[in-house]
PDB file of N, CA and C in Angstrom:
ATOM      1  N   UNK A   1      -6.576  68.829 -25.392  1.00  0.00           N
ATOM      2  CA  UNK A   1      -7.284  68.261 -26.525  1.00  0.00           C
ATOM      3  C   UNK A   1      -7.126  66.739 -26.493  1.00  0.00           C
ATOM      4  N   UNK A   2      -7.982  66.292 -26.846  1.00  0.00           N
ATOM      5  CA  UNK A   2      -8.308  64.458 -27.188  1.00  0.00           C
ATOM      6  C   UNK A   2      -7.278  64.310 -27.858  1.00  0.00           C
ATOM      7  N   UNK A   3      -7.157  62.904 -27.848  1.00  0.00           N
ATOM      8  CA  UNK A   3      -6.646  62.247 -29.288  1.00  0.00           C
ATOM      9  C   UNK A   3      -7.060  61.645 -29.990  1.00  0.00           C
ATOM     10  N   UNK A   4      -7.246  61.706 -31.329  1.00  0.00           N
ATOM     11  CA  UNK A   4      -8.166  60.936 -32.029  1.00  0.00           C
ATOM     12  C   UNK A   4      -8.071  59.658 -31.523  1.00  0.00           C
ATOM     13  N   UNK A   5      -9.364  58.995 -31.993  1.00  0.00           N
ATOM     14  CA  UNK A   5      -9.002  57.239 -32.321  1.00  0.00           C
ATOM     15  C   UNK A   5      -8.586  56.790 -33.244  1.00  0.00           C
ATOM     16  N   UNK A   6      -9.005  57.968 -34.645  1.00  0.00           N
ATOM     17  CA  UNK A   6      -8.796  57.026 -35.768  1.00  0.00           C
ATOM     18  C   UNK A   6      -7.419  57.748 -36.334  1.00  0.00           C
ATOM     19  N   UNK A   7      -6.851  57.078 -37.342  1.00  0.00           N
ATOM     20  CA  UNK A   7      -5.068  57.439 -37.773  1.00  0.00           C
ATOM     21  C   UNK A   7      -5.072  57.591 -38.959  1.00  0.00           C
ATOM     22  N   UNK A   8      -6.247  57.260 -39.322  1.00  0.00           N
ATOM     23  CA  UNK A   8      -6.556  57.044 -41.275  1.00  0.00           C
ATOM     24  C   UNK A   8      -7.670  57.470 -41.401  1.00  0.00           C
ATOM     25  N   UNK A   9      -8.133  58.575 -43.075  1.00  0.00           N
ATOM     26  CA  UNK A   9      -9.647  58.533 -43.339  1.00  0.00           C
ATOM     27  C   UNK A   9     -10.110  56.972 -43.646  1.00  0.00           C
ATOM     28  N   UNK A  10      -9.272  56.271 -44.084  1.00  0.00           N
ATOM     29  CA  UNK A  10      -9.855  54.981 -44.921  1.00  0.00           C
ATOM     30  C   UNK A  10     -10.361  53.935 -43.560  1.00  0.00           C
ATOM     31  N   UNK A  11      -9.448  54.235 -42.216  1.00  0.00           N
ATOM     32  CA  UNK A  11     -10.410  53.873 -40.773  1.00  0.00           C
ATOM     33  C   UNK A  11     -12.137  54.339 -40.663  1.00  0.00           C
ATOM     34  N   UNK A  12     -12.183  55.252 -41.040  1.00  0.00           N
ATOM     35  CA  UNK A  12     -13.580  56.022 -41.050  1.00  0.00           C
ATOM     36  C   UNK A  12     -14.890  54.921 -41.416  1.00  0.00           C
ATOM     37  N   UNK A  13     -16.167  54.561 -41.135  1.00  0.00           N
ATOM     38  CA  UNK A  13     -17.275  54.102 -41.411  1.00  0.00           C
ATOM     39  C   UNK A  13     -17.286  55.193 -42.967  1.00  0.00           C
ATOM     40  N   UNK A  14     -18.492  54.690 -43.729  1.00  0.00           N
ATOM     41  CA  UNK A  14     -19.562  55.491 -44.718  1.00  0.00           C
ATOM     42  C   UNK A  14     -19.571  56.390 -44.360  1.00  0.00           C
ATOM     43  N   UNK A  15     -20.558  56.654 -43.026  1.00  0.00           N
ATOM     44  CA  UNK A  15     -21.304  57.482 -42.735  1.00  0.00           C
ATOM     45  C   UNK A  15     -21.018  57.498 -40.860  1.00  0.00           C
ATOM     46  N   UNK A  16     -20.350  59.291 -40.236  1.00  0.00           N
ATOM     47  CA  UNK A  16     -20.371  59.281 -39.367  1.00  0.00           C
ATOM     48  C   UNK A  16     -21.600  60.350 -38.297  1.00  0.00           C
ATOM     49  N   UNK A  17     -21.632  59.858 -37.458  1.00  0.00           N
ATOM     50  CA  UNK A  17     -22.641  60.036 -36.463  1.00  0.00           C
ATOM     51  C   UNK A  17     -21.957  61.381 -35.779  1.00  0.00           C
ATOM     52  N   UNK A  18     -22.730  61.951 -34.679  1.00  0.00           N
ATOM     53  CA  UNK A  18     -22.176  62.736 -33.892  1.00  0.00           C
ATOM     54  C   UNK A  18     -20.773  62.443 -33.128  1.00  0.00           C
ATOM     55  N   UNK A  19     -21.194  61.282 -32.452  1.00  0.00           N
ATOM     56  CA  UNK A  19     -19.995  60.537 -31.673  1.00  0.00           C
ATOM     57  C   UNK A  19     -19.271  60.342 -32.565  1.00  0.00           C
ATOM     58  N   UNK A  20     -19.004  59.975 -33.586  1.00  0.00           N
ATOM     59  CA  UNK A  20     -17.654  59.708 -34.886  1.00  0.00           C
ATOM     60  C   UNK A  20     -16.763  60.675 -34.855  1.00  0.00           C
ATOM     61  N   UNK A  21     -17.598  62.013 -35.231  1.00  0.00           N
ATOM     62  CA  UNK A  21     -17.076  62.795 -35.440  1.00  0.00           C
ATOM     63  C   UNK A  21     -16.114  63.562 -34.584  1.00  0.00           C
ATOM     64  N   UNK A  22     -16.837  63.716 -33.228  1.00  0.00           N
ATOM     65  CA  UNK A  22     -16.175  63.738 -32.116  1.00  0.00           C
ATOM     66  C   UNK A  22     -14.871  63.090 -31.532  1.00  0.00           C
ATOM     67  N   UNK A  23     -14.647  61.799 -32.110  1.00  0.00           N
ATOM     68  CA  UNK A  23     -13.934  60.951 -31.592  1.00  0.00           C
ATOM     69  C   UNK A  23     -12.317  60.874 -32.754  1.00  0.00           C
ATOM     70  N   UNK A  24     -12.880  61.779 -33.792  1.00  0.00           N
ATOM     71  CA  UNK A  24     -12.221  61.621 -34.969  1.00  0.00           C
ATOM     72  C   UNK A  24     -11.453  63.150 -34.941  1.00  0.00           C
ATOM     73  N   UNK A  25     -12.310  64.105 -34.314  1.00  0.00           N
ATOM     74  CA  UNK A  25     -11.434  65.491 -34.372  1.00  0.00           C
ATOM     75  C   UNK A  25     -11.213  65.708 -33.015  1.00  0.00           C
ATOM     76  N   UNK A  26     -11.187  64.606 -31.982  1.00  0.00           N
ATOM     77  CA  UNK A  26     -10.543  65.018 -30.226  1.00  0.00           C
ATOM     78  C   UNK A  26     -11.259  65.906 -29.887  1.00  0.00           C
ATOM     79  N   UNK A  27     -12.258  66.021 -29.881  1.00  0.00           N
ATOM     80  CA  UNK A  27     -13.516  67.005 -29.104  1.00  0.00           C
ATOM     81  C   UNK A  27     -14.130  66.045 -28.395  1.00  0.00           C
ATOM     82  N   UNK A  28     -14.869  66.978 -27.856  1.00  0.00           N
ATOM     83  CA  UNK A  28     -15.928  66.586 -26.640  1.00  0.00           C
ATOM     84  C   UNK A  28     -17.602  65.913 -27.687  1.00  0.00           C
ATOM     85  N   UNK A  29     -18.289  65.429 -26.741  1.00  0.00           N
ATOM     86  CA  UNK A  29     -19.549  64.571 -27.777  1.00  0.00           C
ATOM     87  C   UNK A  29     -20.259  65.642 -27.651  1.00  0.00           C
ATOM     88  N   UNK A  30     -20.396  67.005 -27.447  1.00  0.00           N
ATOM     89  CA  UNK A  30     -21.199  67.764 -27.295  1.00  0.00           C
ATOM     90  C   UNK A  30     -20.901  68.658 -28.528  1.00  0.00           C
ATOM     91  N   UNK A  31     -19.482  69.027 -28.591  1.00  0.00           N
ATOM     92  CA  UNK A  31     -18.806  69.464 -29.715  1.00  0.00           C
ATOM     93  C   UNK A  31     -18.790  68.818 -30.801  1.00  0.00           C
ATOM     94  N   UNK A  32     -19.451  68.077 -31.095  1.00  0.00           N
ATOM     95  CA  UNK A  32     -19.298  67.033 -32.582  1.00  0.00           C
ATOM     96  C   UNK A  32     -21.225  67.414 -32.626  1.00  0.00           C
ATOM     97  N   UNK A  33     -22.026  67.387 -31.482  1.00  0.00           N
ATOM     98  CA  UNK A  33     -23.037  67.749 -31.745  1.00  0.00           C
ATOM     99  C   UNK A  33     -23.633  69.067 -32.367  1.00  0.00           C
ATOM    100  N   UNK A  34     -22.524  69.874 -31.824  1.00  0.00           N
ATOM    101  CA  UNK A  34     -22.705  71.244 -32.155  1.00  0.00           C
ATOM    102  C   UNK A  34     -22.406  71.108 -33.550  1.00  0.00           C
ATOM    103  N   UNK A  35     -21.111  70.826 -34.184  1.00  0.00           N
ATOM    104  CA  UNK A  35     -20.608  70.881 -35.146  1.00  0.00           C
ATOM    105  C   UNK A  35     -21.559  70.896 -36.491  1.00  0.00           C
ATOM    106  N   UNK A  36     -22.274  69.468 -36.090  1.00  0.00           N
ATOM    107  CA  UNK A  36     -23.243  68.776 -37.181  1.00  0.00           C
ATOM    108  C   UNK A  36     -24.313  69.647 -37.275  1.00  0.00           C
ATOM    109  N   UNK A  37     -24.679  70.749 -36.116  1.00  0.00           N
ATOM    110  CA  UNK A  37     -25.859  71.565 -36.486  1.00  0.00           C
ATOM    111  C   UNK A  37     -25.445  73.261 -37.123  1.00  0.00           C
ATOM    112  N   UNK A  38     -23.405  73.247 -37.733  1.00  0.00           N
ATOM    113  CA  UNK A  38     -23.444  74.234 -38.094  1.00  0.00           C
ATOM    114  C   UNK A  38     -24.114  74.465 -39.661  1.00  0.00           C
ATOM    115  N   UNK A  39     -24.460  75.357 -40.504  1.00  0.00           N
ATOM    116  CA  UNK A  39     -24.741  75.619 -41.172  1.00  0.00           C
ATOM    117  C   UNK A  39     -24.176  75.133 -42.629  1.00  0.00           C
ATOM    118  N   UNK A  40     -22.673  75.575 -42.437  1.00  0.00           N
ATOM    119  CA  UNK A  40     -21.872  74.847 -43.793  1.00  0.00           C
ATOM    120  C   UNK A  40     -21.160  73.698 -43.590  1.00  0.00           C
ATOM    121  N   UNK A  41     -21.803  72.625 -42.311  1.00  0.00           N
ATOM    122  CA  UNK A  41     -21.618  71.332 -41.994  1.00  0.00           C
ATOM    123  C   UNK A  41     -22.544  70.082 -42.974  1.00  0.00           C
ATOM    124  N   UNK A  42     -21.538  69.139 -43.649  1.00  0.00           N
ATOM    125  CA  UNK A  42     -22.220  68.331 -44.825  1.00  0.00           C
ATOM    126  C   UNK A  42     -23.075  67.630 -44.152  1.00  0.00           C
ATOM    127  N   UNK A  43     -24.210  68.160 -44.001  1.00  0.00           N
ATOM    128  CA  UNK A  43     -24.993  66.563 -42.637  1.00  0.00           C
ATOM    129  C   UNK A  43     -25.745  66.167 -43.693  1.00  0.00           C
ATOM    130  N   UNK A  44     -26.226  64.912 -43.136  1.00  0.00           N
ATOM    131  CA  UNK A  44     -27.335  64.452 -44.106  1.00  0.00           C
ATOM    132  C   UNK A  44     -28.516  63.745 -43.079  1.00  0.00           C
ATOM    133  N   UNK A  45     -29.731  64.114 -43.360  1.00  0.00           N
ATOM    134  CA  UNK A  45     -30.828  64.101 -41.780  1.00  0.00           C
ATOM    135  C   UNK A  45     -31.616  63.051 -42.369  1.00  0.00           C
ATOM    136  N   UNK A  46     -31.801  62.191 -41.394  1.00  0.00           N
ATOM    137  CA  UNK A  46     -32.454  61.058 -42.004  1.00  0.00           C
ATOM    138  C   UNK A  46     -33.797  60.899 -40.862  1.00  0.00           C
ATOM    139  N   UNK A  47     -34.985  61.095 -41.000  1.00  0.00           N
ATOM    140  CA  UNK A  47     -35.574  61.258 -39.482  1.00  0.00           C
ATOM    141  C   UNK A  47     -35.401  62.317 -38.071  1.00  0.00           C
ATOM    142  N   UNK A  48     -35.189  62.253 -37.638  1.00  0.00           N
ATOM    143  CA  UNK A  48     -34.423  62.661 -36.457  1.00  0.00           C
ATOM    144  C   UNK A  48     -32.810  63.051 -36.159  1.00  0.00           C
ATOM    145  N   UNK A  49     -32.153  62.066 -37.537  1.00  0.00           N
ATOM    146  CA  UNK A  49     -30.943  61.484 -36.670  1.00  0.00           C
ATOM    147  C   UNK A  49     -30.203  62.103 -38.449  1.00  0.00           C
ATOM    148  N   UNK A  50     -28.819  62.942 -37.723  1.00  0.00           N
ATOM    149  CA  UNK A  50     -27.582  63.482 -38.814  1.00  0.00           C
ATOM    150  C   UNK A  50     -26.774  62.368 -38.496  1.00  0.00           C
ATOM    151  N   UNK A  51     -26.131  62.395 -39.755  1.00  0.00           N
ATOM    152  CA  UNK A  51     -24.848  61.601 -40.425  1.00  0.00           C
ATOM    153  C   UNK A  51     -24.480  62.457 -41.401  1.00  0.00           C
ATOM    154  N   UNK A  52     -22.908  61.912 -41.520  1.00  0.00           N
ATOM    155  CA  UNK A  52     -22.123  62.462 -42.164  1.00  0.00           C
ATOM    156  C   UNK A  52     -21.537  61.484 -43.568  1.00  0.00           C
ATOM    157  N   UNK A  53     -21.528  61.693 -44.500  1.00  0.00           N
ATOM    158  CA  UNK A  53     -21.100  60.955 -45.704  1.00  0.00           C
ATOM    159  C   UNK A  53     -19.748  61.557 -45.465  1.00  0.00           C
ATOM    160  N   UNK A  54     -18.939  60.008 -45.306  1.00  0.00           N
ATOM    161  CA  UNK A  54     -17.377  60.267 -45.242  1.00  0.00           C
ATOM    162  C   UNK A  54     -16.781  61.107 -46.076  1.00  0.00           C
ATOM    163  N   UNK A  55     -17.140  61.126 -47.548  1.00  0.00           N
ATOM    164  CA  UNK A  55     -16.504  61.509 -48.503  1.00  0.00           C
ATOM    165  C   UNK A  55     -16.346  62.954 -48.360  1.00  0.00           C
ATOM    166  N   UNK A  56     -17.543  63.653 -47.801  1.00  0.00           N
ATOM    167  CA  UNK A  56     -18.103  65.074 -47.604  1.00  0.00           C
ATOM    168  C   UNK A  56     -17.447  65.679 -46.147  1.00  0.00           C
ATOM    169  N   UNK A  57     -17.029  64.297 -44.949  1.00  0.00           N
ATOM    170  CA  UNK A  57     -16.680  64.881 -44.345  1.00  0.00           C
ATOM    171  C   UNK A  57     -15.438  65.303 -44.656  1.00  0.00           C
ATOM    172  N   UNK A  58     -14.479  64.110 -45.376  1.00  0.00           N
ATOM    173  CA  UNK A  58     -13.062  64.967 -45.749  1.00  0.00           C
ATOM    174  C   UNK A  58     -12.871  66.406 -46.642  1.00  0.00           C
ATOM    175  N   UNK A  59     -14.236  66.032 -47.741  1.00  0.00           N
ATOM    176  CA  UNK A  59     -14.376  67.663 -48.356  1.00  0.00           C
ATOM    177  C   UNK A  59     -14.054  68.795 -47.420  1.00  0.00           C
ATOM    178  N   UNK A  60     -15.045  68.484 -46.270  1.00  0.00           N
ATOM    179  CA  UNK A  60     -14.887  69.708 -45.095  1.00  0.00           C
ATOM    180  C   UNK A  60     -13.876  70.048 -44.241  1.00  0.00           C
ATOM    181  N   UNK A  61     -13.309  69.026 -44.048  1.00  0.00           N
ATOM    182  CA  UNK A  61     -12.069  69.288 -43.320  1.00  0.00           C
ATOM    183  C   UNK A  61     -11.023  69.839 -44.303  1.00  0.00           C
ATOM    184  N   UNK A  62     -10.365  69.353 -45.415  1.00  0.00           N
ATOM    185  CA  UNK A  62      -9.739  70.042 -46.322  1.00  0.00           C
ATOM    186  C   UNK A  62      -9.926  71.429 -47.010  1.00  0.00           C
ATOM    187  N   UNK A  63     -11.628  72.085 -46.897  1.00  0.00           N
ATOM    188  CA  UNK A  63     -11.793  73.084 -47.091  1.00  0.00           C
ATOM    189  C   UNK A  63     -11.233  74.182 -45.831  1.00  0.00           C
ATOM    190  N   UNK A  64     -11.289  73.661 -44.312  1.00  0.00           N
ATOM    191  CA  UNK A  64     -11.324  74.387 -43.410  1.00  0.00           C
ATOM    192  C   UNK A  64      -9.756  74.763 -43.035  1.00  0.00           C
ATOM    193  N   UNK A  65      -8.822  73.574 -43.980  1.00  0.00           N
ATOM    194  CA  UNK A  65      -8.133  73.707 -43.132  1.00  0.00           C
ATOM    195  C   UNK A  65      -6.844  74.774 -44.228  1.00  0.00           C
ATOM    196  N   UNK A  66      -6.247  75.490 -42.819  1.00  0.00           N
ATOM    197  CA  UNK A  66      -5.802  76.552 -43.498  1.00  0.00           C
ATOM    198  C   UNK A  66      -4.950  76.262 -45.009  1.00  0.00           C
ATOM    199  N   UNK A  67      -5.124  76.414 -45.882  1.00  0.00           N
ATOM    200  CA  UNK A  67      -3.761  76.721 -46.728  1.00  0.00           C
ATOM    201  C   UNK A  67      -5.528  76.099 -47.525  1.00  0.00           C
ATOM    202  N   UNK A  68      -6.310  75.244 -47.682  1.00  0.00           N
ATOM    203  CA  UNK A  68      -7.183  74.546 -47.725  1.00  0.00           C
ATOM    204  C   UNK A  68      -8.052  75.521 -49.385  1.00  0.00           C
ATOM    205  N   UNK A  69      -8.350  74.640 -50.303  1.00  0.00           N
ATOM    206  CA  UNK A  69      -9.049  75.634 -51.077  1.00  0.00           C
ATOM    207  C   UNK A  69     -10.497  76.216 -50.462  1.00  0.00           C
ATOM    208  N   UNK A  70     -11.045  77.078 -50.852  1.00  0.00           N
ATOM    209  CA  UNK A  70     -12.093  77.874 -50.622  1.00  0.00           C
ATOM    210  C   UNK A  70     -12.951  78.355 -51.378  1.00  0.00           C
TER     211      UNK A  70
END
């Protein structure tokens, strides 16, 4: 597994991209692509192109993660 780049949410942009995301949970850029096209993934589609509203991405990660509300 990767290592993140980032060490902090408050490191995070607004709004992350495929590659962000990727780079932020040590996956592959293909795996951050996948991610953004799952279903109960917070994307937000602007044209062509998903982003992620930071705020929503920590929602998601704290929901997923075990002990995590639901």
């Amino acid at each position: 597994m990767k290592e993140s780049a980032y060490k902090d949410y408050d490191e995070l942009p607004l709004f992350l991209n495929a590659a962000t995301v990727a780079k932020v949970l040590g996956i592959s850029p293909s795996s951050g692509y996948e991610l953004m096209h799952e279903p109960d993934f917070p994307v937000l589609e602007i044209g062509n192109r998903f982003v992620v509203p930071k705020e929503k991405y920590v929602e998601w990660v704290s929901q997923h993660t075990q002990g995590g509300a639901e």
